[in-house]
Every structure is written in C-alpha cells, then in structure tokens.
Protein backbone atom coordinates (compact mmCIF):
# COMPACT_ATOMS: atom_id res chain seq x y z
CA UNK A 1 -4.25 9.46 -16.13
CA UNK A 2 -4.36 5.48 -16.54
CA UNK A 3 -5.96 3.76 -13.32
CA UNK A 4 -2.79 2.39 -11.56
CA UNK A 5 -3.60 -1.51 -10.04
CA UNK A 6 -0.69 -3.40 -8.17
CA UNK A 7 -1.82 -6.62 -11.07
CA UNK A 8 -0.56 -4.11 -13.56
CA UNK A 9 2.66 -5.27 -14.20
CA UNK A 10 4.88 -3.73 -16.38
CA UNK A 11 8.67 -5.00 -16.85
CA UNK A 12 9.42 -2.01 -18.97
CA UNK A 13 9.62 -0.20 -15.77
CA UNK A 14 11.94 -0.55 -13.00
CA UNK A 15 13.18 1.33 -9.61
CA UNK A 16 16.00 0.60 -7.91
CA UNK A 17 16.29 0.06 -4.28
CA UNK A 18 17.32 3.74 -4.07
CA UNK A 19 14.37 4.67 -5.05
CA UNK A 20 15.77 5.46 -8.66
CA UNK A 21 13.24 5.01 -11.13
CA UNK A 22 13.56 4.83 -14.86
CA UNK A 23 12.58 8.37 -16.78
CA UNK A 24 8.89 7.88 -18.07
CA UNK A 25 6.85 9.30 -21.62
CA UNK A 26 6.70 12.99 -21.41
CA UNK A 27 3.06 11.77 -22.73
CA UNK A 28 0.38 13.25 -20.72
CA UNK A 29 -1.98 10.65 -19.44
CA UNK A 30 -5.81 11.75 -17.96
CA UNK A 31 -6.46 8.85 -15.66
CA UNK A 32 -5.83 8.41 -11.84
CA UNK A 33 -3.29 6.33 -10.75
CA UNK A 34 -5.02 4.35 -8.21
CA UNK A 35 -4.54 1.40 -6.13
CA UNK A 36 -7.17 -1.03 -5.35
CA UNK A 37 -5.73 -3.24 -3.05
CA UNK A 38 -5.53 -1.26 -0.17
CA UNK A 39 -7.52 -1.83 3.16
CA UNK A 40 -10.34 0.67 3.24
CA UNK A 41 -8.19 3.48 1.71
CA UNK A 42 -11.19 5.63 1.32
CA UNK A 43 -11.95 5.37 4.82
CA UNK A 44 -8.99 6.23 7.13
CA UNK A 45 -8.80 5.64 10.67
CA UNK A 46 -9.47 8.89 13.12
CA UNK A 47 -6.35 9.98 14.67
CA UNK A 48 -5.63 10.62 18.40
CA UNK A 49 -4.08 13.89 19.12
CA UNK A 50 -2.29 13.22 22.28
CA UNK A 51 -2.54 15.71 25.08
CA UNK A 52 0.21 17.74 26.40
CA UNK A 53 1.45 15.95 29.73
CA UNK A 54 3.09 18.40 32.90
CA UNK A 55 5.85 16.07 33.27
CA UNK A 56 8.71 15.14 31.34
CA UNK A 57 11.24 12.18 31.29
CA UNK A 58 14.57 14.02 31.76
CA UNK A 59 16.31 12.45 28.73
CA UNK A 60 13.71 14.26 27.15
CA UNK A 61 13.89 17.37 28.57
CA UNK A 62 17.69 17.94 27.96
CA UNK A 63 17.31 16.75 23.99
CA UNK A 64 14.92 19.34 24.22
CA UNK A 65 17.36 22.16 25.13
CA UNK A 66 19.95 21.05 22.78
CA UNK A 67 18.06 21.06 20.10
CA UNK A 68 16.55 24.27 20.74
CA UNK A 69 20.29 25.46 21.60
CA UNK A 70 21.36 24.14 17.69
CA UNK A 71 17.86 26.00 16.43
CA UNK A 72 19.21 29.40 17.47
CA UNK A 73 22.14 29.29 15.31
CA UNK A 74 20.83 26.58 12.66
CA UNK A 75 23.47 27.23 9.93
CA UNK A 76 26.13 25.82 12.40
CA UNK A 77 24.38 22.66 12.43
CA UNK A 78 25.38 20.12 10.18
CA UNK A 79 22.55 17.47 8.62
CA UNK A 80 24.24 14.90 10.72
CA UNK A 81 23.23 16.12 13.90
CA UNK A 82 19.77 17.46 12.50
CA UNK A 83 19.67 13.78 11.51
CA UNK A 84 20.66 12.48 14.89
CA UNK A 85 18.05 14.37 16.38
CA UNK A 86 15.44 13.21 14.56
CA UNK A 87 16.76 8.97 15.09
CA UNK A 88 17.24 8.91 18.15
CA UNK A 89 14.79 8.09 20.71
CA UNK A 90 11.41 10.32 21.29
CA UNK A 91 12.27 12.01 17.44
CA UNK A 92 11.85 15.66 17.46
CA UNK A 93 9.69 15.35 20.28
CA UNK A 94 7.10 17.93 19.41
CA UNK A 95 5.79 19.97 16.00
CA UNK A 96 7.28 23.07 16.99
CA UNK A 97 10.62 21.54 16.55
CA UNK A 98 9.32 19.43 13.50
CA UNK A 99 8.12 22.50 12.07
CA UNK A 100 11.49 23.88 11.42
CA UNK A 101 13.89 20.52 11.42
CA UNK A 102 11.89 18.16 8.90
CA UNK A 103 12.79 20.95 5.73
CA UNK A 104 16.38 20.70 7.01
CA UNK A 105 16.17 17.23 7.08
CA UNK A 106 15.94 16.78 3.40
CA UNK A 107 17.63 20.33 2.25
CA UNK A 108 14.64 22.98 1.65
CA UNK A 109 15.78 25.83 1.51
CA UNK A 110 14.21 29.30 2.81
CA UNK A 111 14.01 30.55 -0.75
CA UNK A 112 11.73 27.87 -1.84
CA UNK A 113 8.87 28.71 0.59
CA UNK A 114 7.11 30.37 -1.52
CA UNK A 115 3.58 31.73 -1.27
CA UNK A 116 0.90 28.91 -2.75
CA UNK A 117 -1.33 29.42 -5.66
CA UNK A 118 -5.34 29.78 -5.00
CA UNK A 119 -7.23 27.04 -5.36
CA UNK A 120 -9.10 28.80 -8.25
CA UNK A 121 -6.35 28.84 -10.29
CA UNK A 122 -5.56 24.99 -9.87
CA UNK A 123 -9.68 23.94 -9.61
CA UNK A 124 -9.22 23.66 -14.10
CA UNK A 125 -6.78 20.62 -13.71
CA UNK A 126 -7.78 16.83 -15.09
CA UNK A 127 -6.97 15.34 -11.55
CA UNK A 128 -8.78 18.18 -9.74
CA UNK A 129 -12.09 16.40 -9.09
CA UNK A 130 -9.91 13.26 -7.94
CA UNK A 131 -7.74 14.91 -5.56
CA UNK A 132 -10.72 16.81 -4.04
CA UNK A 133 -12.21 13.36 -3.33
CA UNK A 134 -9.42 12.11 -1.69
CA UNK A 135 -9.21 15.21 0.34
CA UNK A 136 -12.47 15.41 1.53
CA UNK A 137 -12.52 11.26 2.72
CA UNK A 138 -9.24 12.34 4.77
CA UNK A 139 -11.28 14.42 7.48
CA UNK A 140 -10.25 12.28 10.05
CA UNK A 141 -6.67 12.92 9.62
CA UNK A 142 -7.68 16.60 10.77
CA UNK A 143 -7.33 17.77 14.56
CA UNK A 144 -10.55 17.23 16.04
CA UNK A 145 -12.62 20.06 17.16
CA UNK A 146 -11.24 22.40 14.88
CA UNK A 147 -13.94 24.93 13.89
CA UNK A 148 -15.15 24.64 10.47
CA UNK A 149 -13.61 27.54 8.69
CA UNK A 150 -10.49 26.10 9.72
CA UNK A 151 -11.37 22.59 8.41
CA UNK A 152 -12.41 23.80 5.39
CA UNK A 153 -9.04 26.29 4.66
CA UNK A 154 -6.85 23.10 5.52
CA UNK A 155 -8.78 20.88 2.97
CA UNK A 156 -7.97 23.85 0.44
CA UNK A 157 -4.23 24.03 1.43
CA UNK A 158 -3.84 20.08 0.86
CA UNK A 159 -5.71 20.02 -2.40
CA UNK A 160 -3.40 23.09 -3.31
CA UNK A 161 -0.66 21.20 -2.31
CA UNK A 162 -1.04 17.91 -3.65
CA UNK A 163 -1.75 19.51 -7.41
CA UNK A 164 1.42 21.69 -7.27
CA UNK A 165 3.51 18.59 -6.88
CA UNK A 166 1.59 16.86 -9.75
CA UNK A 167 1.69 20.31 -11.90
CA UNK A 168 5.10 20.59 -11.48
CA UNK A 169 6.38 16.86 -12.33
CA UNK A 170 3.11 15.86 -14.37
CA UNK A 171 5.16 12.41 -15.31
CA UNK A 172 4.22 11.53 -11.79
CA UNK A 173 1.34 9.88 -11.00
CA UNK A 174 -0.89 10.64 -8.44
CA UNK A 175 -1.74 7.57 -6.23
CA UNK A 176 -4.57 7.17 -3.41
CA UNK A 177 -2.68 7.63 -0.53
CA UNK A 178 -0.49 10.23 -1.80
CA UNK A 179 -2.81 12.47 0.44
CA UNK A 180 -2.01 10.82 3.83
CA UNK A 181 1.41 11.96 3.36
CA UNK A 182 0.68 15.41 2.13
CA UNK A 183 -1.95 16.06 4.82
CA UNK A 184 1.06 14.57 7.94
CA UNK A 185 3.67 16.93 5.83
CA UNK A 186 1.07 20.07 6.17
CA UNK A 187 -0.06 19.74 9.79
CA UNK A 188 3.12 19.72 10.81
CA UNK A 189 5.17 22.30 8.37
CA UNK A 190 2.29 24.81 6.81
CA UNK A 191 1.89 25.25 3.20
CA UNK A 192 4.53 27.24 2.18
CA UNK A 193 7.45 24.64 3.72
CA UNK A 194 5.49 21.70 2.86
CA UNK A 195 5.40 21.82 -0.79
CA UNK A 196 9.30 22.44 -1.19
CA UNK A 197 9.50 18.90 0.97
CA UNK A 198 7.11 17.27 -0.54
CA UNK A 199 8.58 17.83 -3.84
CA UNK A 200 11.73 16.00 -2.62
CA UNK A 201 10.12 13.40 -1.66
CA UNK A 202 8.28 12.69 -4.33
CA UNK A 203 11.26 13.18 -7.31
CA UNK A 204 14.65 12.58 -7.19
CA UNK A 205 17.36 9.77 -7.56
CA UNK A 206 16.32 8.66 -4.24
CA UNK A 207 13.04 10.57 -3.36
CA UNK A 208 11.09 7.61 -1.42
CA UNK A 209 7.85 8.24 -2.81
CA UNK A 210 8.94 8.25 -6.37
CA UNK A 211 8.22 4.41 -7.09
CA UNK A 212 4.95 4.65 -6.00
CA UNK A 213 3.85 7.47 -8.51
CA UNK A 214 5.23 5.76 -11.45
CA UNK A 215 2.45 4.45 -14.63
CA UNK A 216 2.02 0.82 -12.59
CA UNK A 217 2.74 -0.80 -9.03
CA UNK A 218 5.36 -3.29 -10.36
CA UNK A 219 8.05 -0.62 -8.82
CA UNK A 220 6.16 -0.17 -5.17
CA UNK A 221 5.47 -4.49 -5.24
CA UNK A 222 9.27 -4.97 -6.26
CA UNK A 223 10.42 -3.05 -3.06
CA UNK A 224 8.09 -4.39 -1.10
CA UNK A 225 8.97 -7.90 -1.79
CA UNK A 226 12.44 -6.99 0.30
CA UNK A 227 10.48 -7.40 3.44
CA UNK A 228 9.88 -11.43 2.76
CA UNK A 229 13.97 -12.30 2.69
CA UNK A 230 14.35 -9.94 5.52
CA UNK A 231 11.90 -11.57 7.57
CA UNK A 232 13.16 -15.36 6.70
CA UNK A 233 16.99 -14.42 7.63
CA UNK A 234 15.16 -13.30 10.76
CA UNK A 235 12.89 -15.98 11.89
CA UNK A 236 12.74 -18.93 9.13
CA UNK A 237 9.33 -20.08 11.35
CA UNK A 238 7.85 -16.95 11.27
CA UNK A 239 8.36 -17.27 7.56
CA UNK A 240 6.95 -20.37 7.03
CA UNK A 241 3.62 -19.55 8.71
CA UNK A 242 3.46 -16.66 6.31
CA UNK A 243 4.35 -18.75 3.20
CA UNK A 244 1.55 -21.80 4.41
CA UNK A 245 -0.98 -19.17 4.39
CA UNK A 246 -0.14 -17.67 1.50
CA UNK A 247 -0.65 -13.64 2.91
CA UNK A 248 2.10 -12.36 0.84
CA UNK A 249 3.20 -8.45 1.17
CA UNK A 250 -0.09 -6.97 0.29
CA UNK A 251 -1.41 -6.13 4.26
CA UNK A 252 1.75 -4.18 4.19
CA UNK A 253 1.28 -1.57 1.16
CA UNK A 254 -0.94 0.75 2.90
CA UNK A 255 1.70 1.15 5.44
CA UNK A 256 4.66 1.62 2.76
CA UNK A 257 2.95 3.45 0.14
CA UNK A 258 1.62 6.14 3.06
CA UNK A 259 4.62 5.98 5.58
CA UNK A 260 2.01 4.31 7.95
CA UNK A 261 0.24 7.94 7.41
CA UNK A 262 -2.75 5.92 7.09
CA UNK A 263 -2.94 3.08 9.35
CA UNK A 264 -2.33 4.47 12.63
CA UNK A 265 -4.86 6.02 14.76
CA UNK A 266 -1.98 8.13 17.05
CA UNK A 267 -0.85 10.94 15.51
CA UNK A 268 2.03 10.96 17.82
CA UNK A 269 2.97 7.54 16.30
CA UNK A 270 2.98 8.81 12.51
CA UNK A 271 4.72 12.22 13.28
CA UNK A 272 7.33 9.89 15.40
CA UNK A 273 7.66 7.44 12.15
CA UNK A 274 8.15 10.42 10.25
CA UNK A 275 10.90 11.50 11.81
CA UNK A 276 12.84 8.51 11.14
CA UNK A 277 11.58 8.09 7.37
CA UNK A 278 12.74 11.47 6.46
CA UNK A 279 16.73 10.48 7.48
CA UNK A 280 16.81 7.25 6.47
CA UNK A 281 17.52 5.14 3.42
CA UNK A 282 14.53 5.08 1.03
CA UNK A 283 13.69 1.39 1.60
CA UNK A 284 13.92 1.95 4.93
CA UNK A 285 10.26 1.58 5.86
CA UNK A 286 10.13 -1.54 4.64
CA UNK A 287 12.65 -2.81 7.07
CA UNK A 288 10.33 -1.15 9.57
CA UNK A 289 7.23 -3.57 7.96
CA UNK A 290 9.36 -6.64 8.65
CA UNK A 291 10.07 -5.24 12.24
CA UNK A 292 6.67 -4.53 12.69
CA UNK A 293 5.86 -8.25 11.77
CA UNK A 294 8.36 -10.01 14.05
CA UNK A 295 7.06 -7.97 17.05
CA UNK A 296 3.49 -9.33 16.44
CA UNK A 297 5.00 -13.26 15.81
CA UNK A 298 3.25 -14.76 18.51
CA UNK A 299 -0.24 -13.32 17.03
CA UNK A 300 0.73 -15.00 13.86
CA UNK A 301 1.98 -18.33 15.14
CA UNK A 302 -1.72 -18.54 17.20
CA UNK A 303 -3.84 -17.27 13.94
CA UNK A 304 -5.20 -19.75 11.70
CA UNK A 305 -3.05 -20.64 8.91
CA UNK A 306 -5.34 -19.05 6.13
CA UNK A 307 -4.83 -16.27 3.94
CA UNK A 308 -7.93 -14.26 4.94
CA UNK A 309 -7.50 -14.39 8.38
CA UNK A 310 -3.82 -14.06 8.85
CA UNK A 311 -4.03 -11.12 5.88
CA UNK A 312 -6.82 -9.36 7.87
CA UNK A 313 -4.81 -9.79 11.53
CA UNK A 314 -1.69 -8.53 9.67
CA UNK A 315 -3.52 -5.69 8.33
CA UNK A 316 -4.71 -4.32 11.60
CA UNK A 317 -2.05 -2.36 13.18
CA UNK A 318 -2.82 -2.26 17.49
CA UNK A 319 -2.90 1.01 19.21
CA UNK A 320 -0.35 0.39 21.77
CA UNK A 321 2.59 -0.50 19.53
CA UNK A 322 6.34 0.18 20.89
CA UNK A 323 7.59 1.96 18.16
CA UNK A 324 10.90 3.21 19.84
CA UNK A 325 12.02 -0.57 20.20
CA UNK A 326 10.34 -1.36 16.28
CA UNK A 327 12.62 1.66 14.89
CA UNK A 328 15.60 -0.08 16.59
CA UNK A 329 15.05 -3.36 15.48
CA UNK A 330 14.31 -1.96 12.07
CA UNK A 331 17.77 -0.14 12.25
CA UNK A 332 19.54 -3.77 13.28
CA UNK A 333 17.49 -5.45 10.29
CA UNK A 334 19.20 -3.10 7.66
CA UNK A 335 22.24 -3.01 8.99
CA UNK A 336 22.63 -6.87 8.51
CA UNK A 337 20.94 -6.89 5.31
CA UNK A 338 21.90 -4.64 2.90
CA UNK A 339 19.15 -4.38 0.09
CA UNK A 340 22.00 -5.71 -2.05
CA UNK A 341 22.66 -8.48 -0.72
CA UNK A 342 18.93 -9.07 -0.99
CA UNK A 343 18.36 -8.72 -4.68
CA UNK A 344 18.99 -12.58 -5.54
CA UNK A 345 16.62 -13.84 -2.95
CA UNK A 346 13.99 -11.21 -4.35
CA UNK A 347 14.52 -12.02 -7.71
CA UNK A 348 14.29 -15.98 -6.76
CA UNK A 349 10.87 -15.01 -4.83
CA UNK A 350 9.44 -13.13 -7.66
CA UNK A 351 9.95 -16.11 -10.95
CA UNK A 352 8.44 -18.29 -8.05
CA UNK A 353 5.67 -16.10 -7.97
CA UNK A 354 5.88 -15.55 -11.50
CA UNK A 355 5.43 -19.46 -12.43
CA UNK A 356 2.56 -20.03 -9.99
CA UNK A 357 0.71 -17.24 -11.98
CA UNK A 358 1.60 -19.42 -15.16
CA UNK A 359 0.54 -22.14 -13.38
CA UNK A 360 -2.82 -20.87 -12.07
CA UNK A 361 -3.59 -19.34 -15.82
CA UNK A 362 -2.65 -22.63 -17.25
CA UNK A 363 -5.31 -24.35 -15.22
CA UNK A 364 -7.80 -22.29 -15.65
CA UNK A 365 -7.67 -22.67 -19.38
CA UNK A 366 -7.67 -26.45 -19.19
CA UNK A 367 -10.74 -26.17 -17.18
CA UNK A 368 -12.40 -23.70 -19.21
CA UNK A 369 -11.39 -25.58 -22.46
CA UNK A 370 -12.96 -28.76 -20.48
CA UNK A 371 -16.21 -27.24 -19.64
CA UNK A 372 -16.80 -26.02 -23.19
CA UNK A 373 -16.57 -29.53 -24.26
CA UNK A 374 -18.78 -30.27 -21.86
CA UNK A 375 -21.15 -28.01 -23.09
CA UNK A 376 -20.39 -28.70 -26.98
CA UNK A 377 -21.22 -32.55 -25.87
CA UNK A 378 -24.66 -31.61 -23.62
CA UNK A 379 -26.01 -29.35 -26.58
CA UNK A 380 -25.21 -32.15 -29.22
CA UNK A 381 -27.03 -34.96 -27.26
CA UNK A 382 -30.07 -32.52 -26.51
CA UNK A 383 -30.06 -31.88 -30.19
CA UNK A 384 -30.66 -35.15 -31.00
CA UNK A 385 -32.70 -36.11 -28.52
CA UNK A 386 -35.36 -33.20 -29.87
CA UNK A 387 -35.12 -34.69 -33.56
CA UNK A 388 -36.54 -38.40 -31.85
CA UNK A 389 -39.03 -37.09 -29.55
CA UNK A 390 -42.49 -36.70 -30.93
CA UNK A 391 -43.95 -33.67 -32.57
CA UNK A 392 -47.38 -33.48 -30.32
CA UNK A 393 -47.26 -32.25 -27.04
CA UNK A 394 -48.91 -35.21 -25.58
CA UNK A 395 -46.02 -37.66 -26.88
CA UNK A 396 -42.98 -35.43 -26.21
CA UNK A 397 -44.14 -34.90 -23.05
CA UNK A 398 -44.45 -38.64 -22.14
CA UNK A 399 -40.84 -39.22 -24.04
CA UNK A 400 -39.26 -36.35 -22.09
CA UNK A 401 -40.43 -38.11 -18.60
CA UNK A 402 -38.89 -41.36 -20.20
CA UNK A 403 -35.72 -40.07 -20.73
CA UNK A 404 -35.35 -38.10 -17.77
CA UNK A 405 -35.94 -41.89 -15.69
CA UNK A 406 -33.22 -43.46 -18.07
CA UNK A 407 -30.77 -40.18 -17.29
CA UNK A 408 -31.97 -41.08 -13.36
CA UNK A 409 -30.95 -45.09 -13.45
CA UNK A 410 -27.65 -44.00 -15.19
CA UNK A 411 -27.08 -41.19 -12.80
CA UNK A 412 -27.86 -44.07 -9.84
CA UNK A 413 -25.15 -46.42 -11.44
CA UNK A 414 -22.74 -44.17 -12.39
CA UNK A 415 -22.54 -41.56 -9.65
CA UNK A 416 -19.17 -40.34 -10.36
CA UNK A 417 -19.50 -38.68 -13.76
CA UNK A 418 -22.45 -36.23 -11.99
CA UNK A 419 -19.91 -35.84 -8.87
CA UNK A 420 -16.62 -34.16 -10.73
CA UNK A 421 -17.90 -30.89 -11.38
CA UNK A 422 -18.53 -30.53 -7.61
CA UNK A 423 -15.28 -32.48 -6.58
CA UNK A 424 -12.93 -30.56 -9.09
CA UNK A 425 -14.67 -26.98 -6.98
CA UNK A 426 -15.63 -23.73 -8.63
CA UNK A 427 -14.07 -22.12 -11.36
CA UNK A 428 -12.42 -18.69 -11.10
CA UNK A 429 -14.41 -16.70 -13.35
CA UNK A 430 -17.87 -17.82 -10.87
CA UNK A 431 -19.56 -20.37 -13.19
C-alpha cells in the first residue's frame, strides 16, 4: 500500500461533504497509507481514566434512569431518542450505557457480532507488521494498571480488529491514526460489537472516516479546509491572526482524522466527543475544530504572529477544556453554516492556495536557474584563470596570492555583488 502524505494531491479523487467518496481501483496496493504531518502521532498522550465520584448532579441522575428505563425495552426506542441521549449534555454518561447505545447509534445489528478471527490467521497479511506497530506505540491509550496478560489480549483484539476492517474493504487504506479510533471503539464496546461499528464508520455514503482512508489526503485536507470560512463568518479578527501567521488547518488533522482520539489526555473527554460524533453529520467534527479555536481566541490574539509558534500553541489541546459549551457552540456553527453554503468560499481558499504554490515553485526555479549561472560563470573565470597562472609551484603560488588581493580591492569597492546571496536568504532545497 502507497505511503499516503497530505502533499499528495490527487484531483482525480474527490469526497463530498457527506463523506461520499468516489469508488477507487479494485487494484491491490502493498504500501501504508500514512500521514506525516501529524504532531507526534507515534507517540500519543497517556490518558486519564477518571475516577468514579459518590455524588451525582441530579440532571444526571434522572437521564440516567431514563435511559436505563428505554434500555429495558430497546426495540421501542427509536434512533431519535438514542440520538438525543447521546447530544445532549453529559452524553451517555458512562461505558456501561455506551456499551450498548453507540451500535444503536449507527444501526449494528445483534446478528453482526460475530465471534473475531485469531490473530494467527490474520498475522500473514501485507499491513500486518504495520498495524502491529501502530498498536504497540498506542499503550498509553490502555487503562493504566491493567495487568499484563490483559494488556497484551487487548493489543491482540485491536490488531484483530483493525485488519478485519482492512480485509474486508481492502480499497481502504489504512492510515496512522486509524488505531486511536479503533482502540476508543474497543474499550468501550468489546470486540465482537466493535468491528460491526467500525465497519460503518469507515465505508459508506456517509461513513466519516471514509475520506481519510482513501489513496491520498486531498479528500481529508478538502474537508478540513471548511473550518477556515467557518471561523471567518465567526470572528473575521480571529481570522486574520490566523491568515498573518500563515498556520493553516494542519494543527487540526490529528484531531479530525482521530475524532480527537489522539490528542486528549481525558478519556472522559474522548468517550464524551464520541458520543456526539457518532449522531452527527460527518463533517461535524470539523465544526467542533473551529469551536475549539474560537474558545482559545484570546491565546491566539496574545501569541506571536508566526507560523511555528501559533501552529505549535494551536496544536496543544489544554486539559481543562469545556467541552459541553464547545459541542454547543459547534452545534450553533453548523446550523448557520451549512457545508453548502460553504463550498464557494472553500473552493476560493483552495486556487488561492493553489497559486501561492505556483508562485513559490516559480521562484524557486528562477533562483535555482540563477545560481547555476552563477556557477557556469565562477567555473568559466577559474578556468581561465588556471590557463594564465604559471606552471611551477613557486609562480602559481605567488599569482594565486595576486589575484586573490585584486578579488579583495574589488570585493572592498563593490560590496554589493558579494552581499545578494546573503540578502536574497537561503534557498529551499538547503544550499
């Protein structure tokens, strides 16, 4: 399977805002599909497994009966109320209720939790070694404290997991990152439910995870883009700082690409966010992104306006986050912007991006066509200069300290010839 790298841009392949993405070659590929601009994807942050408190917030406690009042006689529950549940605030509250609502959410049916493979019989496929990686980097997405046979059968289960979905649809590629999701899908649902989910997420006319398993990243950067038009409709200053330094969407594609799976450090906080993503629209977590941003404007307006610093505060999700009041202003976001009502502002934002690529290529031909003169002109005049000097060692000695003073009385008189190469900066490629 090809290595998958958001610069791989391929127009050929498209996905709608639905999450819709055009049918793919049937041609088996042996590369991994991964993506390389991702903060520390190799290295996830540990996650906090909250403990249990004695009290409850009352609101709380009666959701909690009525939902476990509509769990006794499930088939009389419609999706809409399974999907209420699950939006409104606190979620599902706790994995015990997860564990049976979050199949339900998305239509899994009983009959499809079926009884996983081994991992012997899987351990012969091309992305085998790749996925096992993955899996073993994402220890700290595991409860702590569990003992180590219990570690070690979980690792198994996700591995198992993650190569049934790619057996079953192999036009799908598998992307670093995939595994956050799996392993949040798993804790919460087992192995038998969480394959029959994970499949729907993954493919589908609107399976949210489908753009980002496609042969490039143009799909997952397209989408992404939605959260720049949001976010100027929504504060044109908070735009402005973003556009002056140049960040872009890229601090953000961990957090789409892994539902946040991989970025937060509270487990209570991903479970939460998962509740919401599994109801809502596929493009949905992107509104949650731009949310996410205008909560933390006043860090932006006091960092300095440059790309690596603003990308690397943007990247760095706090702890304490209010993610109850982000959801809602996410919620408010999409309902006044419609994704297609969006699409011309995206499509403006992505030729302007498009023609400062040409632009930046262009001028860093011109300057690598200029330095080659350059160096056609240097080797010429050293050419000659070795046919005049002297043939003994004594003589071209004395005639190379000669010329070297003439080059040093030019250089004196005509300082700004010597002084472009270190006005006009360094050149892309490092020379």
């Amino acid at each position: 399977m090809e290595v998958k790298n958001p610069s791989d841009l391929d127009v050929g392949e498209s996905c709608n805002i639905n999450g819709n993405c055009t049918p793919l070659s049937k041609k088996h590929s042996v590369d991994l599909n991964h993506t390389k601009n991702i903060d520390d994807i190799s290295t996830p942050s540990e996650l906090k497994f909250d403990e249990d408190f004695e009290f409850e917030d009352p609101d709380v406690t009666a959701k909690r009966k009525e939902m476990e009042k509509c769990l006794d006689n499930p088939d009389l529950v419609n999706v809409e109320e399974w999907q209420g549940f699950a939006k409104s605030r606190g979620g599902l509250i706790a994995d015990e209720y997860r564990r049976r609502i979050w199949p339900l959410l998305v239509g899994v049916t009983r009959d499809e939790m079926t009884d996983p493979p081994s991992l012997d019989e899987l351990s012969t496929h091309v992305e085998y070694n790749q996925v096992v990686l993955d899996v073993n980097r994402s220890l700290k997405r595991f409860p702590p404290g569990i003992p180590y046979e219990q570690r070690v059968a979980l690792q198994d289960q996700l591995t198992v997991l993650i190569l049934r979905v790619i057996i079953k649809y192999p036009h799908l590629k598998y992307y670093q990152g995939y595994h956050d999701v799996a392993i949040t899908l798993l804790l919460v649902c087992g192995d038998r439910a969480s394959f029959p989910l994970l499949c729907r997420l993954s493919y589908g006319p609107k399976a949210p995870l489908a753009p980002f398993m496609q042969t490039t990243m143009q799909p997952t950067q397209h989408l992404l883009n939605y959260m720049l038009p949001v976010l100027r409709r929504a504060d044109d200053k908070l735009a402005d700082c973003l556009d002056k330094a140049g960040v872009g969407t890229m601090f953000a594609l961990p957090w789409y690409l892994t539902w946040f799976g991989h970025s937060l450090n509270r487990y209570s906080d991903v479970v939460r966010l998962y509740d919401y993503f599994l109801c809502a629209p596929p493009l949905f977590p992107v509104y949650v992104t731009a949310a996410l941003v205008l909560h933390r404007a006043p860090d932006v307006h006091a960092c300095d306006c440059d790309m690596a610093m603003m990308h690397c505060l943007l990247s760095r999700l706090p702890d304490d986050l209010p993610f109850e009041d982000i959801l809602v202003t996410a919620e408010k976001l999409y309902n006044e912007n419609d994704p297609t009502d969006l699409e011309d502002e995206v499509a403006a934002l992505e030729r302007k991006e498009e023609e400062q690529r040409r632009l930046d290529e262009e001028r860093l031909r011109q300057r690598r066509v200029e330095r080659a003169g350059r160096n056609r002109a240097a080797g010429g005049a050293l050419s000659r200069l070795r046919r005049l000097l002297p043939r003994g060692p004594l003589a071209r000695g004395a005639a190379l300290a000669a010329a070297a003073a003439l080059i040093a009385v030019y250089a004196y008189y005509r300082p700004d010839l010597f002084s472009r190469k270190r006005a006009e900066g360094p050149d892309f490629d490092g020379f």
